[in-house]
Every structure is written in C-alpha cells, then in structure tokens.
Protein backbone atom coordinates (compact mmCIF):
# COMPACT_ATOMS: atom_id res chain seq x y z
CA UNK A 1 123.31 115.43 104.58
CA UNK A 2 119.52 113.92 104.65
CA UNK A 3 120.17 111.85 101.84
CA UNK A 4 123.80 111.19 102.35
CA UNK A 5 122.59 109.31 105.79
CA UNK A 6 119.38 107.35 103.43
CA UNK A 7 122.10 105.94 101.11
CA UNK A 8 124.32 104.92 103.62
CA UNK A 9 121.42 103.16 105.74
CA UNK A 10 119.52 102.03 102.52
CA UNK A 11 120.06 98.18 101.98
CA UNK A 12 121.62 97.64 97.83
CA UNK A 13 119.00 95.93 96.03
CA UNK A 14 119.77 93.13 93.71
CA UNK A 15 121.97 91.60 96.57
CA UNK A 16 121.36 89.21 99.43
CA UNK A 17 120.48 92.00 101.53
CA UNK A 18 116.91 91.93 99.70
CA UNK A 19 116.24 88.66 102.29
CA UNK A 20 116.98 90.59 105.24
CA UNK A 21 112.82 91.67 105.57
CA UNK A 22 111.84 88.23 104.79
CA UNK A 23 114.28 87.09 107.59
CA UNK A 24 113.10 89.41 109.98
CA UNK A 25 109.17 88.32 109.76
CA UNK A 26 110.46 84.48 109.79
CA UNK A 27 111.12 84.62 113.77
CA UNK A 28 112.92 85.75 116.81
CA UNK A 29 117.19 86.69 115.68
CA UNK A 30 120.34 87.92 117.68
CA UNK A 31 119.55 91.50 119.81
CA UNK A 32 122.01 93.41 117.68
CA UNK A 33 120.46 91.88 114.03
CA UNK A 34 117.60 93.39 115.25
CA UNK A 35 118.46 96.03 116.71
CA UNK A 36 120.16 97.17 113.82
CA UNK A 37 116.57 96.38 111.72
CA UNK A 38 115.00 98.75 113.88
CA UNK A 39 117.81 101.73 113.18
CA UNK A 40 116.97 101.11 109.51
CA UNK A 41 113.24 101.17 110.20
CA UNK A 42 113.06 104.44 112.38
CA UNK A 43 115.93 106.29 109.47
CA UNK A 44 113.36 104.98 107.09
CA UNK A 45 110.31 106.79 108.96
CA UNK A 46 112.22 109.81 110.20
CA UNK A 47 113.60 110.32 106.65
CA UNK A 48 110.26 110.21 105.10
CA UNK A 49 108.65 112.52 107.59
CA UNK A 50 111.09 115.27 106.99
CA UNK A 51 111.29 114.73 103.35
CA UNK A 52 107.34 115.23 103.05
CA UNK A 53 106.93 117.87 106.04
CA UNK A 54 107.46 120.41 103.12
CA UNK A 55 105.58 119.54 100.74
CA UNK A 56 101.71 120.93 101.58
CA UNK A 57 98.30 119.35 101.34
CA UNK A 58 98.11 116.08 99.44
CA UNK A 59 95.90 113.57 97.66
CA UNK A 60 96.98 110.18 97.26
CA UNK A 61 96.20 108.14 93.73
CA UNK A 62 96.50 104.65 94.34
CA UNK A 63 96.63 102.24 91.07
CA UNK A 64 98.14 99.30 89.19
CA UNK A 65 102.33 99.79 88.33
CA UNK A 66 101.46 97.68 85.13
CA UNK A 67 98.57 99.72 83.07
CA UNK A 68 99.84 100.60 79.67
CA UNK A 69 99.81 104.51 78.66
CA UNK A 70 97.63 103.27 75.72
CA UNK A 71 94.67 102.27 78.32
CA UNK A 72 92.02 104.35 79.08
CA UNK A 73 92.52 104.48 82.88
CA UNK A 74 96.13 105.22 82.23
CA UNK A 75 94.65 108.51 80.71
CA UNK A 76 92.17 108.86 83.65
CA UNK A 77 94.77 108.50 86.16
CA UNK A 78 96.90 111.62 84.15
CA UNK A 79 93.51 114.10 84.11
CA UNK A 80 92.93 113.18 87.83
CA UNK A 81 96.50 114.40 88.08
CA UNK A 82 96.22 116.98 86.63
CA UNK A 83 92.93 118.42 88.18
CA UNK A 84 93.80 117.95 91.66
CA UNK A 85 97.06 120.00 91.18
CA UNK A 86 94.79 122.76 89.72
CA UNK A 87 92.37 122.53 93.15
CA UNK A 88 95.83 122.97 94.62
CA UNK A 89 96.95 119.40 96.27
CA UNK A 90 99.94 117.78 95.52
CA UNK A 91 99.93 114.59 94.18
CA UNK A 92 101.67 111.89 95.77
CA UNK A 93 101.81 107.96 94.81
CA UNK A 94 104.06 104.94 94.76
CA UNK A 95 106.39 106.60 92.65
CA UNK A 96 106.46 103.65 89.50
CA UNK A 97 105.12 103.25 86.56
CA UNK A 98 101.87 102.52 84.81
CA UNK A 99 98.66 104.60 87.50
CA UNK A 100 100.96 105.64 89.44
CA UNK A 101 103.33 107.68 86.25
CA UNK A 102 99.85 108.92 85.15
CA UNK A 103 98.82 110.70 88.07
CA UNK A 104 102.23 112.43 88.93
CA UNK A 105 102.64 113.04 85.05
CA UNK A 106 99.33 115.03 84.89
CA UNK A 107 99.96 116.69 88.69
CA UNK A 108 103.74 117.60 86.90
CA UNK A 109 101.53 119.35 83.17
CA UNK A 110 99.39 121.15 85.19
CA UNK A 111 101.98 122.47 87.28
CA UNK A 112 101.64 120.73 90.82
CA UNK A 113 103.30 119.51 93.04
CA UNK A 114 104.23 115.84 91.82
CA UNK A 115 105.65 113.27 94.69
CA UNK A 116 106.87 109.35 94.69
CA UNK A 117 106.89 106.85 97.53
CA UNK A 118 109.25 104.32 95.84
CA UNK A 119 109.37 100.79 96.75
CA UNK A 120 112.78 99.42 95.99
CA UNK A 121 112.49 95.89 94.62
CA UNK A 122 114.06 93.39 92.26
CA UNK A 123 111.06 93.67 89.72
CA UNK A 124 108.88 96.26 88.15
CA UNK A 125 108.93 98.95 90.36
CA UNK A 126 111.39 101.84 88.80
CA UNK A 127 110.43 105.49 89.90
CA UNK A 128 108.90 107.25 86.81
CA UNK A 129 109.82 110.58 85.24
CA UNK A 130 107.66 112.85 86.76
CA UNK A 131 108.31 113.07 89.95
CA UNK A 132 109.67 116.42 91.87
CA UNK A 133 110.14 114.86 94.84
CA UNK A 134 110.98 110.90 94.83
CA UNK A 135 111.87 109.27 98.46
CA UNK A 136 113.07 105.36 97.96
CA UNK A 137 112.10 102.79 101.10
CA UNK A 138 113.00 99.51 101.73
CA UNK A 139 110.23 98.40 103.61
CA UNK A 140 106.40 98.38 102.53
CA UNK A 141 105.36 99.25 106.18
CA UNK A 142 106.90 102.60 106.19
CA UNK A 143 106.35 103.23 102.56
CA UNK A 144 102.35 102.89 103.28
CA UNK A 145 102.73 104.58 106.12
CA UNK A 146 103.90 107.92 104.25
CA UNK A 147 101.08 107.26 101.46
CA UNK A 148 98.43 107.93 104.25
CA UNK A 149 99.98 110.12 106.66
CA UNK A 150 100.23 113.54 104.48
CA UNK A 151 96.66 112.63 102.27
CA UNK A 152 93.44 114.52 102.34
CA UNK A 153 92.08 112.51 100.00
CA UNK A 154 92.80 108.91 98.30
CA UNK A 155 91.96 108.16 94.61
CA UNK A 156 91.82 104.25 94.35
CA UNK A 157 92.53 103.92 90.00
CA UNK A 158 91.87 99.94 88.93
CA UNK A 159 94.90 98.11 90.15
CA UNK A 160 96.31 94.35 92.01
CA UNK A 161 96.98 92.64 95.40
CA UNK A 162 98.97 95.47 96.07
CA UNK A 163 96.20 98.26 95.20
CA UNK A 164 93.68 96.27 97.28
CA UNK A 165 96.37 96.40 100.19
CA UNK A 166 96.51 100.09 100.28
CA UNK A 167 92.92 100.52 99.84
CA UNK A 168 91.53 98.19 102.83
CA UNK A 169 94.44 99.77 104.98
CA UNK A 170 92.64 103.05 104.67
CA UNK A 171 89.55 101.95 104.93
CA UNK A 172 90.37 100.03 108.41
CA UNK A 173 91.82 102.57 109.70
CA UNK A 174 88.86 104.98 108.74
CA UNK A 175 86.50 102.28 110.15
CA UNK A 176 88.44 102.34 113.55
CA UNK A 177 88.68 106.14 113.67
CA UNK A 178 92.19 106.29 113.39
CA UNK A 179 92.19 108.90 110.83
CA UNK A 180 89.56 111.07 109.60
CA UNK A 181 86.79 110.19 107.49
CA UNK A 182 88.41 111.45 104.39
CA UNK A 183 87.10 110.67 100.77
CA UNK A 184 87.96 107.37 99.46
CA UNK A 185 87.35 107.59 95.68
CA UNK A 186 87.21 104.33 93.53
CA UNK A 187 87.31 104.96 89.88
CA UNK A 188 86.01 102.17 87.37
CA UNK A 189 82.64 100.99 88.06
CA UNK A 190 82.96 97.89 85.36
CA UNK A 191 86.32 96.95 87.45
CA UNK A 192 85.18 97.33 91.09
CA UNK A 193 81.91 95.81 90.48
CA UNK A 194 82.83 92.69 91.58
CA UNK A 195 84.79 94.01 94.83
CA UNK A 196 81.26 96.29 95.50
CA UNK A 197 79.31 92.69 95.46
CA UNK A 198 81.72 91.09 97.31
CA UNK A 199 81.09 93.98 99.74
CA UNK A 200 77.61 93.91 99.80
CA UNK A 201 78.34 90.23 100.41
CA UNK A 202 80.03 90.68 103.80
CA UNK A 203 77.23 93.13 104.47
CA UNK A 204 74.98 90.33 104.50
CA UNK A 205 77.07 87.90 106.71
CA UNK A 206 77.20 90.63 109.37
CA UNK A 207 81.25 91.00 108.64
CA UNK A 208 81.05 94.79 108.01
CA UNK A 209 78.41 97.23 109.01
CA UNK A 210 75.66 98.78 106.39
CA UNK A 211 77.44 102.23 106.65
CA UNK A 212 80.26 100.95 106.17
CA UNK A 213 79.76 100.74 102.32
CA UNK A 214 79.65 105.25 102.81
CA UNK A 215 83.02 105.21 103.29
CA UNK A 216 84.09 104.50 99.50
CA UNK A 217 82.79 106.60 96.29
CA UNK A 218 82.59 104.83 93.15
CA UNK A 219 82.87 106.75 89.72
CA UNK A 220 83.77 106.40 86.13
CA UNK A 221 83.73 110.59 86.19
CA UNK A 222 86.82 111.90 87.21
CA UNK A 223 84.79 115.30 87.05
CA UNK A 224 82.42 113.47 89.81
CA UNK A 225 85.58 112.49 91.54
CA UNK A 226 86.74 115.96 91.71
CA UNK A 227 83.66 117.19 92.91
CA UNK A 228 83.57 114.59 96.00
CA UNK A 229 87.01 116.34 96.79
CA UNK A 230 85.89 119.36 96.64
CA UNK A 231 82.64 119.01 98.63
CA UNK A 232 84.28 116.81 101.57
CA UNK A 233 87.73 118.31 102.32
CA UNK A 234 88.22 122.15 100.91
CA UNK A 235 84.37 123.24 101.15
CA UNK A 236 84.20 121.06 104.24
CA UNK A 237 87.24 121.84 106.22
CA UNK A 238 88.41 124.95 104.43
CA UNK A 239 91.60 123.13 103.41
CA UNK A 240 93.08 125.11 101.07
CA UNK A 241 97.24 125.62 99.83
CA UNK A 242 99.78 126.94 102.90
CA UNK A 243 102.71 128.20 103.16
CA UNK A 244 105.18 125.47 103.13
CA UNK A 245 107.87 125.19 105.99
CA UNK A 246 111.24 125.81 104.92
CA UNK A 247 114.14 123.18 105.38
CA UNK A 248 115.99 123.90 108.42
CA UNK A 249 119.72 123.01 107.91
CA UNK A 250 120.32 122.32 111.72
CA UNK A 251 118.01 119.28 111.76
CA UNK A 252 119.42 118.37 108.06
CA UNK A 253 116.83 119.05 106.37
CA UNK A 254 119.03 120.35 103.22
C-alpha cells in the first residue's frame, strides 16, 4: 500500500512534470499549485522515514555517480562497503552508479545491509544493482535529508558539485550543532588536497574557525577509515546492531 501511494504521488520523469521543482523555486504560484507541492513533499518525507525506520544503524558513502569500475577509488568505495557491513552498519548512498554502486556492491558481498536514496532525473542517475532496499525521490531536499538522518557515520569517496553539496551540508550542520559530531571521513588525499588548502584558506580569512578543520578525516587507508569508525561511534557510544522494528501493516508499512 506504501508504495502503491509513492507511485501514484511520484511525478513521471521524462515529461513536463520534471519543471514543476524549477517552477516552484522561480516565485510565489496559485494556493492549490502549492499546496499540492507540499502534499508531494511531506508523502516524499513520510515515505522515506518509514521506508528507512527498519533498516538499523547506518553509514553513509558519499561519491561521484560517474567513476568507472576500472578506477581505483571505484574499488575503494566497494572494500569500504564491504567492511562497514562486517562492523555491522548498513550501507546507504544515492542509490546510482559509479561510488555510489561500489559501496552498496561491497555492503551487498559481504552480506550487509545495502540501501539507495535515488534521485529521479532525466540524466545519469539509474539505481544500481545492489541495492536491497531502493526508495526513488523527486526532490533533492528530501533525498539529502534521508542521507543524513539515519547515518552514524559519512564516508566522503572523490566526487562533483553534487558530492561537495552533501559534504558541506553535513559539515554545517555539525558546525551548528544540529546533529552530532559524527565522523566525517574524506578518502583521497591527492584529490582533496586542493579543497584542504582552500580550507586552510578560509581559516586564514577568519571565515571558519581553527577547529573547525577537526571535523573532517582525511585518508587514502580505508583500513584508517575504518578505524576512525570504530574509535568515534561503536567504542565511543557503544553503537552496535539492534533489533530492527517490524513493519506494522496498520500504518502501511507493508
């Protein structure tokens, strides 16, 4: 019944419909245009909560939809899969390809749990093949919203505009206190050097504090990276694998 409701709220892609965000952020429209966005909004956030209110502890692995299986991150992205579903998180990312296919594929070999926050789009962004539990959104806002909500931990893998989104929207919001200081874990020294300087840049100005630069750890060991998870949230805060909810089919959960 869950999903029944999601398809028959979810906008088509490939159709005009694709304009309606765009529309929305352009300026004020009728009461009922928009009052009908925000029914499609709170579906989209009420359908994601119960969808991932099952699911258990979770690390997020943020990364680029267009790395190649060939590349050498793409292979770093699978063992970081892979290992955190062996400390016992599930692994949850954007649901496409390239980082983000890694990271479920290795969470879905080693037996995890292996979850995908798709963005529905006219380009690039197909769900991959590994996912056990795939939830498509229309909007970015609730979509990032779900990434960060049900995370212990975020794994930041060498990615674009829209990896450097995600990442600054956790740090913010770990700057302002309005989530925990959980582990932010960059992997790729070579390509986050830059970003670091640029960092150390604002530093300088006075745009960011000194201790702000704690709140990210950057690696090329995903054994390191590991380690930082391990240290910061289990030995830290004893979180450990819980008994899951079960679906209730009275709220229609099933």
């Amino acid at each position: 019944m869950l999903e029944w409701i999601a398809n028959l709220l979810r906008k088509k892609p490939h159709t005009d419909e694709e304009m309606e965000e765009r529309a929305f952020l352009e300026g004020p429209h009728s009461r009922l245009s928009e009052l009908w966005f925000l029914i499609r909004v709170m579906w989209g956030f009420l359908y994601g909560f119960r969808k991932l209110h099952f699911v258990g502890p979770l690390v997020t692995v943020f990364g680029s939809a267009r790395t190649e299986e060939g590349s050498p991150y793409y292979q770093d992205a699978r063992k970081v899969g892979g290992e955190l579903a062996k400390m016992g998180f599930g692994v949850m990312t954007g649901g496409g390809p390239g980082i983000m296919e890694a990271a479920n594929r290795g969470a879905r070999e080693a037996g995890g749990t292996s979850i995908g926050c798709n963005i529905i789009l006219p380009f690039e962004q197909d769900p991959n093949p590994y996912l056990d539990v795939m939830i498509n959104f229309n909007y970015f806002f609730v979509r990032k919203v779900m990434l960060l909500k049900y995370s212990y931990a975020f794994v930041v893998m060498p990615g674009g505009a829209g990896t450097m989104d995600e990442l600054f929207e956790v740090i913010t919001l770990i700057q302002t206190k309005k989530i925990f200081n959980f582990p932010v874990i960059l992997i790729g020294k070579d390509y986050f050097c830059e970003l670091m300087d640029f960092l150390e840049l604002m530093v300088k100005e006075g745009t960011i504090s000194p201790s702000d630069l704690d709140l990210f750890f950057v690696t090329d060991s995903v054994e390191e990276a590991m380690e930082h998870i391990k240290v910061n949230i289990i030995d830290k805060y004893g979180v450990i694998p819980k008994k899951v909810p079960q679906a209730s089919s009275i709220l229609l959960e099933k």
